[in-house]
Protein backbone atom coordinates (compact mmCIF):
# COMPACT_ATOMS: atom_id res chain seq x y z
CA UNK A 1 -10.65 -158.90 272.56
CA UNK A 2 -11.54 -158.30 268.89
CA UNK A 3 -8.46 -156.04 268.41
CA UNK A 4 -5.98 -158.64 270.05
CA UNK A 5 -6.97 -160.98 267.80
CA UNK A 6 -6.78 -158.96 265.03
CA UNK A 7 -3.11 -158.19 265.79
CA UNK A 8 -2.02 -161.96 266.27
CA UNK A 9 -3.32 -162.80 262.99
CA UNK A 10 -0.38 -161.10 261.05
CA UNK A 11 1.86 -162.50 263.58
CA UNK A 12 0.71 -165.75 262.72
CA UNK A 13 1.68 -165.22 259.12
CA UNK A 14 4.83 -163.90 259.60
CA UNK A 15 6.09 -167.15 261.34
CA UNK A 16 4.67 -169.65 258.29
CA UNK A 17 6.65 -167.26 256.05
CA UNK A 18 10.01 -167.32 258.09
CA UNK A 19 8.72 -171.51 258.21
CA UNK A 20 8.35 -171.49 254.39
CA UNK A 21 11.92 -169.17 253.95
CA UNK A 22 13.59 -171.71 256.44
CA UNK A 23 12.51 -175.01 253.91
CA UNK A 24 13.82 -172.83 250.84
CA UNK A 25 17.14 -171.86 252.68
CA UNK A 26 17.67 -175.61 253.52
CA UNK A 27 17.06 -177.04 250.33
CA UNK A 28 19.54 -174.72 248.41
CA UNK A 29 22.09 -175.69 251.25
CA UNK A 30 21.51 -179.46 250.79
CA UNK A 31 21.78 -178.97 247.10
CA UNK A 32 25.03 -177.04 247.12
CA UNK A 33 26.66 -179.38 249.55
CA UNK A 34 25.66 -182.61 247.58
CA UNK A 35 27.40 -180.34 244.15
CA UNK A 36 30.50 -179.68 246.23
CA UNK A 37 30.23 -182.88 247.21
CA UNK A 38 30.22 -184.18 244.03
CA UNK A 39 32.56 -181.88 242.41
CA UNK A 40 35.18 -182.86 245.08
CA UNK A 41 34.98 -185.99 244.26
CA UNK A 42 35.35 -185.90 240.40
CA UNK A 43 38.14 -183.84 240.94
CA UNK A 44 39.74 -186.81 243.64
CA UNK A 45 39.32 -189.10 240.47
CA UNK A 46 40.58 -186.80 237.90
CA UNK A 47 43.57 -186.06 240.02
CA UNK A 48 44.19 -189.85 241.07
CA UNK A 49 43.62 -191.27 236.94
CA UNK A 50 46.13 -188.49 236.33
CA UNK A 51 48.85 -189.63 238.82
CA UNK A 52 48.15 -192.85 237.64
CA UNK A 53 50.22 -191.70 234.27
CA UNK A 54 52.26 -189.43 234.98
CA UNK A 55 55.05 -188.48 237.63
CA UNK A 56 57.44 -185.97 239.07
CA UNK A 57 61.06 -186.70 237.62
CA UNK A 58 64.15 -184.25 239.25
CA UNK A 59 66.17 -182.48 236.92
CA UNK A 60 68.47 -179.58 237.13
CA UNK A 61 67.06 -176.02 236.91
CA UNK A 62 70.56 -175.09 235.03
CA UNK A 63 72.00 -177.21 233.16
CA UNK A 64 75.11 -176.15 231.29
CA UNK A 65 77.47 -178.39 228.60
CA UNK A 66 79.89 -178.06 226.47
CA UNK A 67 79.84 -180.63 223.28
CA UNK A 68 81.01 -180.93 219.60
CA UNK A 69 79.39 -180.76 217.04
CA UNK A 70 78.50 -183.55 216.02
CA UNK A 71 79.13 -187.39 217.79
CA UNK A 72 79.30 -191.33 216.94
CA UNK A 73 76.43 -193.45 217.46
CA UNK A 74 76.72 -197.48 216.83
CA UNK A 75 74.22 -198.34 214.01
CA UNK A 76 71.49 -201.09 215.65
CA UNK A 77 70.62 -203.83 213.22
CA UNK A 78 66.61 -204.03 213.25
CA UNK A 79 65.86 -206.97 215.02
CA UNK A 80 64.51 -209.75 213.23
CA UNK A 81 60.77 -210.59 212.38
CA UNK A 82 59.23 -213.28 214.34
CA UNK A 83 58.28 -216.10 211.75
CA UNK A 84 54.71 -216.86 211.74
CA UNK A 85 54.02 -219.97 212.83
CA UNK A 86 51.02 -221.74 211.05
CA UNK A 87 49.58 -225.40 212.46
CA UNK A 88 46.69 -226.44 209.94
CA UNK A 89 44.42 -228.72 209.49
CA UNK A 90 46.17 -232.70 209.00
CA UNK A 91 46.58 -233.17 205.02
CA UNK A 92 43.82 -235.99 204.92
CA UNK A 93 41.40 -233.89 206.55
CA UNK A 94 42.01 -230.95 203.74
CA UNK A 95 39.60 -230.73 200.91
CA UNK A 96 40.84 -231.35 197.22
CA UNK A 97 40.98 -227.99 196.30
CA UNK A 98 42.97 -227.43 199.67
CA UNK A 99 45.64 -230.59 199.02
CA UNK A 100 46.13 -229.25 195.46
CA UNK A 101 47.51 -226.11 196.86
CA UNK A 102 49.66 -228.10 199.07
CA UNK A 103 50.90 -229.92 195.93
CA UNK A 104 51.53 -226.60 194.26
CA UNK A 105 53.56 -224.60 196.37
CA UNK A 106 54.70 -228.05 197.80
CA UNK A 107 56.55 -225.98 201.21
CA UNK A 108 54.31 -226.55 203.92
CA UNK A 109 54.21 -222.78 205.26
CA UNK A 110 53.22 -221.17 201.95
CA UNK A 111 50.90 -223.67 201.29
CA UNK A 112 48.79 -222.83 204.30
CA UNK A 113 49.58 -218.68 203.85
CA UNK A 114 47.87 -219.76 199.91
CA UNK A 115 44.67 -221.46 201.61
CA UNK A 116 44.20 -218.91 204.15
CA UNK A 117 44.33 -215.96 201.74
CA UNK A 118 42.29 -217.94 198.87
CA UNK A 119 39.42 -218.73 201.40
CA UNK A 120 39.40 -215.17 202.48
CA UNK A 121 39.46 -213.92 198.43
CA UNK A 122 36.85 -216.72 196.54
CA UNK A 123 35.75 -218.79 199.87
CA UNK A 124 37.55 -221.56 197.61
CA UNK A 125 34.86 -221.58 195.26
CA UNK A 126 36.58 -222.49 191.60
CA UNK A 127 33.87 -220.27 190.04
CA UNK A 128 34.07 -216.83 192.05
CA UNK A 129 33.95 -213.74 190.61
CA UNK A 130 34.61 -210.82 192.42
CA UNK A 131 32.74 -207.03 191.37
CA UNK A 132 36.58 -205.78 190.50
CA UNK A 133 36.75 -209.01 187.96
CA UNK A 134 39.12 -211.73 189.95
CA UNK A 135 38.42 -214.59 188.48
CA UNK A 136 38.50 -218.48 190.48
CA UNK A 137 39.77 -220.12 193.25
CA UNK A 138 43.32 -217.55 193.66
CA UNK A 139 41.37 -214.60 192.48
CA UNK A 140 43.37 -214.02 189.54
CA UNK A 141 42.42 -210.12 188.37
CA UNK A 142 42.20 -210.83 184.70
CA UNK A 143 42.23 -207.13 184.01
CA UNK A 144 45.81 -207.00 185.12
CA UNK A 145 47.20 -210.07 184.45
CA UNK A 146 45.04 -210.82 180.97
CA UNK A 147 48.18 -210.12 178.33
CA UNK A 148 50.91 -211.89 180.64
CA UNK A 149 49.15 -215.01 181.53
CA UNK A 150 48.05 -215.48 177.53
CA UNK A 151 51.52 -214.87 176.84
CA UNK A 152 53.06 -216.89 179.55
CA UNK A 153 50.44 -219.32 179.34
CA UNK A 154 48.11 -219.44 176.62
CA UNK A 155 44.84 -219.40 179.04
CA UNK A 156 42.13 -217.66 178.59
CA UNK A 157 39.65 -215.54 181.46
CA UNK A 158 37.18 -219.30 181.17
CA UNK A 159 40.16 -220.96 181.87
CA UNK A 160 40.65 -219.79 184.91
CA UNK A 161 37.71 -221.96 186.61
CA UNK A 162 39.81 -224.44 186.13
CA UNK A 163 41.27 -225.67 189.67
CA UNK A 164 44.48 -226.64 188.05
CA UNK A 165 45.39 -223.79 185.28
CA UNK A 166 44.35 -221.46 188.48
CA UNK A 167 46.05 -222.65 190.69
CA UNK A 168 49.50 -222.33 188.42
CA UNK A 169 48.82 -218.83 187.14
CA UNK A 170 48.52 -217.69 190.76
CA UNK A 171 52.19 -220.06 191.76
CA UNK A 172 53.48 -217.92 188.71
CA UNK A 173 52.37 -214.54 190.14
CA UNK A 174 53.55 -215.50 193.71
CA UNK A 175 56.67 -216.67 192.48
CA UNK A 176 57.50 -213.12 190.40
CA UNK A 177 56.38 -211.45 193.54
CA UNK A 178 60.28 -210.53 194.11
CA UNK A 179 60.74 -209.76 190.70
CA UNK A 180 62.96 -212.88 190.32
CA UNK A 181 60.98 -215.75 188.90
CA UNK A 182 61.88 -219.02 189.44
CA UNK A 183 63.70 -218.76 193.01
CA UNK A 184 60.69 -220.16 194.82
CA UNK A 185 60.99 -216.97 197.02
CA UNK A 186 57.55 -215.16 196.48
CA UNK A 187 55.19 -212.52 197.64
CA UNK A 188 51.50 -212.70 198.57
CA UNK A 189 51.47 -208.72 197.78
CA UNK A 190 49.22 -208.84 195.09
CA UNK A 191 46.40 -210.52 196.97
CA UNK A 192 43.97 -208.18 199.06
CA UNK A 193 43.97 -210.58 201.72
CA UNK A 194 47.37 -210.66 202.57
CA UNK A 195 48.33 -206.89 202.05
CA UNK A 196 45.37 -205.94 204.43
CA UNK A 197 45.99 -208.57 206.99
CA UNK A 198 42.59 -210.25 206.92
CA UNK A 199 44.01 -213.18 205.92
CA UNK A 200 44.81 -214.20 209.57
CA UNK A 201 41.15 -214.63 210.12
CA UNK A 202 41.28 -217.32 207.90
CA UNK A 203 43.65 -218.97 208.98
CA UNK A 204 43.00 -222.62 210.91
């Protein structure tokens, strides 16, 4: 009796270990079937987002033609910019500072491009100063335009906190924009605002 037992012991053993071997076995199959599983399926999207952009187009495997050298091709005119259109605030409702701008450039449209790009340079404030030296409500950079507007206008850097003497210089620089002064055809180039765009933020 003592020796039978003594031989079923290892048997005993041998079937937790084929147990134990069994648990391994199916855990590495689960986790390679979930990884295939999820490996199909990124490739199902990959494949699909790629379709989604792209497709098959025919053409001929051989494609042989004879041509000149050179050919005529009719010259497209660009087509036209779309004019901005700007709906502000009603005159009455306009602060001073704003209505004197209207009174400056007088044409409607410019008048609100001026506000916009003025409240996005000084905020409006008559007494801004900006870190590159722009001076007032326009920003007038009185390291660049110091000799012309003394020349042009006899002002000096204090008086451009003035509203008013501000207010011109910067008509004068819009209007000489297009390097024809006087035709009431200028350019808001020379303000930061406008050249960058962020003047459309400002806009109301």
């Amino acid at each position: 009796m003592i020796i039978v037992k003594n031989e079923t012991i290892p048997v005993i053993k041998k079937k937790q270990e084929k147990h134990t071997d069994f648990n391994l076995m199916s855990l590495i199959v689960g986790i390679a079937i979930i990884s295939i599983i999820v490996g199909v399926s990124f490739a199902v999207k990959k494949i699909v987002d790629y379709g989604n952009t792209h497709r098959i187009v025919s053409q001929r495997v051989i494609d042989l033609q004879v041509r000149m050298p050179f050919r005529i091709e009719e010259i497209k005119e660009p087509e036209p910019i779309k004019e901005l259109v700007i709906v502000g605030t009603p005159y009455e409702e306009l602060t001073s500072t704003e209505q004197k701008i209207i009174q400056v450039w007088g044409d409607y449209k410019q008048a609100m491009l001026a506000i916009a790009i003025f409240k996005c340079e000084s905020g409006l404030d008559p007494e801004a100063v900006s870190e590159t030296g722009d001076l007032g409500v326009a920003q007038i950079n009185w390291k660049t335009w110091k000799n012309p507007v003394k020349e042009k206008f006899g002002y000096t850097a204090i008086d451009m906190f003035d509203v008013d003497k501000n207010l011109e210089v910067a008509k004068w620089i819009w209007d000489r924009g297009n390097r024809i002064e006087g035709d009431e055809i200028g350019s808001w180039e020379a303000w930061t605002a406008y050249a960058s765009g962020a003047f459309v933020g400002c806009l109301e």
